[in-house]
N, C-alpha and C. Protein backbone atom coordinates (compact mmCIF):
# COMPACT_ATOMS: atom_id res chain seq x y z
N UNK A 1 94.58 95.64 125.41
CA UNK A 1 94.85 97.05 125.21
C UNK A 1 96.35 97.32 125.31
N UNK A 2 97.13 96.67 125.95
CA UNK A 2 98.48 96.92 126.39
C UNK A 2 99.06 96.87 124.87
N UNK A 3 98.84 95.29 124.33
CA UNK A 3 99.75 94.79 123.37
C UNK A 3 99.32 96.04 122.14
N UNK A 4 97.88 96.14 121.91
CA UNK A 4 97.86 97.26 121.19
C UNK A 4 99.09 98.80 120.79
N UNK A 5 98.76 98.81 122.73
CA UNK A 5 99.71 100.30 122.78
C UNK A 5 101.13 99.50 122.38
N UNK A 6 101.69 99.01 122.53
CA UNK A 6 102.64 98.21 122.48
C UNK A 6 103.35 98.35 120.93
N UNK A 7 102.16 97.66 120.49
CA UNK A 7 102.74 97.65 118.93
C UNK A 7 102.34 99.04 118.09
N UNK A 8 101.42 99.95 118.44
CA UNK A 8 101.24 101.06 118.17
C UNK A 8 102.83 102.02 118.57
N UNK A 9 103.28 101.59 119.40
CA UNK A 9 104.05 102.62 119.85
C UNK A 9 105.39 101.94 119.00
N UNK A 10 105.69 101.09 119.00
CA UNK A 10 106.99 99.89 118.09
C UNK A 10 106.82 100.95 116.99
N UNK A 11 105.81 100.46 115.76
CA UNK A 11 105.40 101.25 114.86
C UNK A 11 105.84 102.57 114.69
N UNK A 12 105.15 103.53 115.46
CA UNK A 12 105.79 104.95 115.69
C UNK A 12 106.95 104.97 116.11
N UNK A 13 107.80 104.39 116.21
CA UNK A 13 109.15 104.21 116.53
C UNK A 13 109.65 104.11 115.44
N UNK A 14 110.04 102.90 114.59
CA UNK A 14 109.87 102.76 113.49
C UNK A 14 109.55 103.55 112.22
N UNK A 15 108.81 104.13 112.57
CA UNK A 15 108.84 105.22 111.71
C UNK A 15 109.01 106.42 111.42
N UNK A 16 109.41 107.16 112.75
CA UNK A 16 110.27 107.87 112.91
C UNK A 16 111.70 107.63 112.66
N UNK A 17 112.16 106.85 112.86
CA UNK A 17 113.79 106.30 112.68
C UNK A 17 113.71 106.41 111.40
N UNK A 18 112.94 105.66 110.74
CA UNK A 18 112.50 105.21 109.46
C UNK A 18 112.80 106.51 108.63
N UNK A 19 112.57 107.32 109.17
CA UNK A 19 112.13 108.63 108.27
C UNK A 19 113.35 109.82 108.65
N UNK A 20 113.63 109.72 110.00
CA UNK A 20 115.43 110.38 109.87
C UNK A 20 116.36 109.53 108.94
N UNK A 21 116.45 108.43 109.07
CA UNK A 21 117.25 107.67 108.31
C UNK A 21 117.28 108.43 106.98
N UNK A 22 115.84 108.53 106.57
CA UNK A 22 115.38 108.65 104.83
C UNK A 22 116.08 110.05 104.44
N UNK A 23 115.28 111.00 105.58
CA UNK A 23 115.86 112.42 105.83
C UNK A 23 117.39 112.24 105.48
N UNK A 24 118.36 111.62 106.37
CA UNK A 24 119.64 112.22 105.69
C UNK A 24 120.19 111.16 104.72
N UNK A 25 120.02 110.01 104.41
CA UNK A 25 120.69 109.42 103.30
C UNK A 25 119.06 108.74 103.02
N UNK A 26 119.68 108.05 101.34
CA UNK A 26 117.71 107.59 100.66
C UNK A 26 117.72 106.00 101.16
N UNK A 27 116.51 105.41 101.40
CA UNK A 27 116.37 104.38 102.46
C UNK A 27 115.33 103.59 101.46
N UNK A 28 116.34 102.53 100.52
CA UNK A 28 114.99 101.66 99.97
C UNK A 28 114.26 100.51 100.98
N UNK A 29 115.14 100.56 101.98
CA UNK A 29 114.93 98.78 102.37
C UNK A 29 113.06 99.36 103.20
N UNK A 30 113.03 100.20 103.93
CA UNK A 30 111.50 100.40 104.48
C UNK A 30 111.04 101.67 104.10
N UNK A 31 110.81 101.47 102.43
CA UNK A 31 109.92 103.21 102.29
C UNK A 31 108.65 103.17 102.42
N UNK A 32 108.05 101.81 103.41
CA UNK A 32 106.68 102.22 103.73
C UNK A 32 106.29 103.15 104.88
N UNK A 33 107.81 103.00 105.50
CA UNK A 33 107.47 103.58 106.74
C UNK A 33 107.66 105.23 106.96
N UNK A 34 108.07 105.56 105.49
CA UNK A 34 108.25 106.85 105.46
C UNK A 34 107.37 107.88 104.92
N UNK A 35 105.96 107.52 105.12
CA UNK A 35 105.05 108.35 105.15
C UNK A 35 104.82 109.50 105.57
N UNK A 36 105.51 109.70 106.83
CA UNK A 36 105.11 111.12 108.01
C UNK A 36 106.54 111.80 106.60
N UNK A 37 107.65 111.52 106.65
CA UNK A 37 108.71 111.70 105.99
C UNK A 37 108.53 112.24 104.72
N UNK A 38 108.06 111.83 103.72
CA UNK A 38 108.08 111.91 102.55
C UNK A 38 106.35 112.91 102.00
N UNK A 39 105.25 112.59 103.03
CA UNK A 39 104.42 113.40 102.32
C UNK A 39 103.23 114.58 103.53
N UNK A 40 104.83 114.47 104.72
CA UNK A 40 103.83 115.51 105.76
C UNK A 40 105.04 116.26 105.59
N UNK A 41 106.46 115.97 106.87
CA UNK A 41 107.11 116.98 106.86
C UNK A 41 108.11 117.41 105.64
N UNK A 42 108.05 116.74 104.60
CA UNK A 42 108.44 118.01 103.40
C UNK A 42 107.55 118.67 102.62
N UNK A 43 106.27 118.70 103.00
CA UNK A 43 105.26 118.74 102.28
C UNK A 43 104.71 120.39 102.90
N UNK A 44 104.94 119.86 104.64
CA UNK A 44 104.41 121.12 105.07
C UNK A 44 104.96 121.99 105.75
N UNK A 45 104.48 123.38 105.43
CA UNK A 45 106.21 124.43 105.27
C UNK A 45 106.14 124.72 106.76
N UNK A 46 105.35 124.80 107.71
CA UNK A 46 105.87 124.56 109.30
C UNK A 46 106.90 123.93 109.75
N UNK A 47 107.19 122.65 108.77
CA UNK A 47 108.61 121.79 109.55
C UNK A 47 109.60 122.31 108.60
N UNK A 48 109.51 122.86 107.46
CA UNK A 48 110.72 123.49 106.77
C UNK A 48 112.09 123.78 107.80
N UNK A 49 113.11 122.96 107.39
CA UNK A 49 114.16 122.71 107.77
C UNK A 49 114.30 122.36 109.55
N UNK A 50 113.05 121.63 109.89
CA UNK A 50 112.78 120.95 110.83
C UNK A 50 112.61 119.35 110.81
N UNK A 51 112.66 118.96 109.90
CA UNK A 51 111.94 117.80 109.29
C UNK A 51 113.17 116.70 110.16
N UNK A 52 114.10 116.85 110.33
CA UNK A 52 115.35 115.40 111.10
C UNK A 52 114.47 115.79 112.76
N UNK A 53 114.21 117.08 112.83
CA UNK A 53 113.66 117.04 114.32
C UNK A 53 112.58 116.62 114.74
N UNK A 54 111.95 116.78 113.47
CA UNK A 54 110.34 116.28 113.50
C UNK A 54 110.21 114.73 113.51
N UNK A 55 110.94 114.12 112.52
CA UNK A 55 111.13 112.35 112.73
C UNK A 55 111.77 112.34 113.95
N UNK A 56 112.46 112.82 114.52
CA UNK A 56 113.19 112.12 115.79
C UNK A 56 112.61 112.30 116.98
N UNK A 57 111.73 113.28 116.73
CA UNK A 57 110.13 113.45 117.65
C UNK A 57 109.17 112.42 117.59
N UNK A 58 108.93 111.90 116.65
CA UNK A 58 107.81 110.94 116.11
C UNK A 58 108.70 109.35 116.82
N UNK A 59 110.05 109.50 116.54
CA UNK A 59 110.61 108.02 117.38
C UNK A 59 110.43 108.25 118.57
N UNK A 60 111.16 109.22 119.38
CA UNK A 60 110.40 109.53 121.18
C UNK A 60 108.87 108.95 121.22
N UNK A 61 108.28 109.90 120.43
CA UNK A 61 106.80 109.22 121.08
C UNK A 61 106.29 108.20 120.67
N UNK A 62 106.96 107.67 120.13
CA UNK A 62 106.94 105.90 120.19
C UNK A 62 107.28 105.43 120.96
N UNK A 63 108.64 105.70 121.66
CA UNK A 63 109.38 104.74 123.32
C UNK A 63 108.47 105.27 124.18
N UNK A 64 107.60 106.33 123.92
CA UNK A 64 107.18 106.92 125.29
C UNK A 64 105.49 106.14 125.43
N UNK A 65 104.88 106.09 124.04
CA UNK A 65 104.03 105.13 124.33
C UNK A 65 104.61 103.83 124.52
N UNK A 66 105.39 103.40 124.30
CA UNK A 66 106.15 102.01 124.70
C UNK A 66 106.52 101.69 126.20
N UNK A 67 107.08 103.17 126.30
CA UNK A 67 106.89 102.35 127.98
C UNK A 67 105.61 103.05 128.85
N UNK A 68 104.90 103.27 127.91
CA UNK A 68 103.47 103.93 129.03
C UNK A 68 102.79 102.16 129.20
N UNK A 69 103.09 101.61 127.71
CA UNK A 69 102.28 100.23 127.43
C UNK A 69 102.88 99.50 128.59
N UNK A 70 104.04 99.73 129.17
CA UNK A 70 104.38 98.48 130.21
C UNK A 70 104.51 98.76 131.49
N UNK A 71 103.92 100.28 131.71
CA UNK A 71 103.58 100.44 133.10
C UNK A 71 102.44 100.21 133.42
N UNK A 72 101.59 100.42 132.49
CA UNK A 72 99.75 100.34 132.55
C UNK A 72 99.91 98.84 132.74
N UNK A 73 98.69 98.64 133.76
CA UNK A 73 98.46 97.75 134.35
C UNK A 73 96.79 96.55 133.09
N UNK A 74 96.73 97.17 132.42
CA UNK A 74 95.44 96.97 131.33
C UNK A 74 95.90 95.77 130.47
């Protein structure tokens, strides 16, 4: 379960970065990871001109499941 959260949380890291990156300059090398990026927050008008805050939210809660994964004892 750990390594799970682990790489679940890497991931969401990753793709948040992934997707500020994309947000302010265009990012061929990982446009898989720019999913939340490319077809949630420009897509949906709640993050309208939120969208660098919204990816850099999505990287936090990646370190934060990252280090929940290495305090849990599981």
């Amino acid at each position: 379960m750990r390594q799970i959260l682990r790489f679940v949380g890497v991931v969401t890291t990753l793709v948040g970065l992934s997707g500020a990156v994309d947000h302010l300059w265009v990012q061929p090398v990982m446009g898989v990871l720019n999913v939340l990026n490319r077809f949630v927050f420009e897509r949906v008008e709640f993050f309208a001109g939120w969208e660098l805050a919204a990816n850099l939210a999505v990287a936090a809660l990646g370190g934060v499941v990252v280090a929940a994964a290495r305090r849990s004892g599981t």
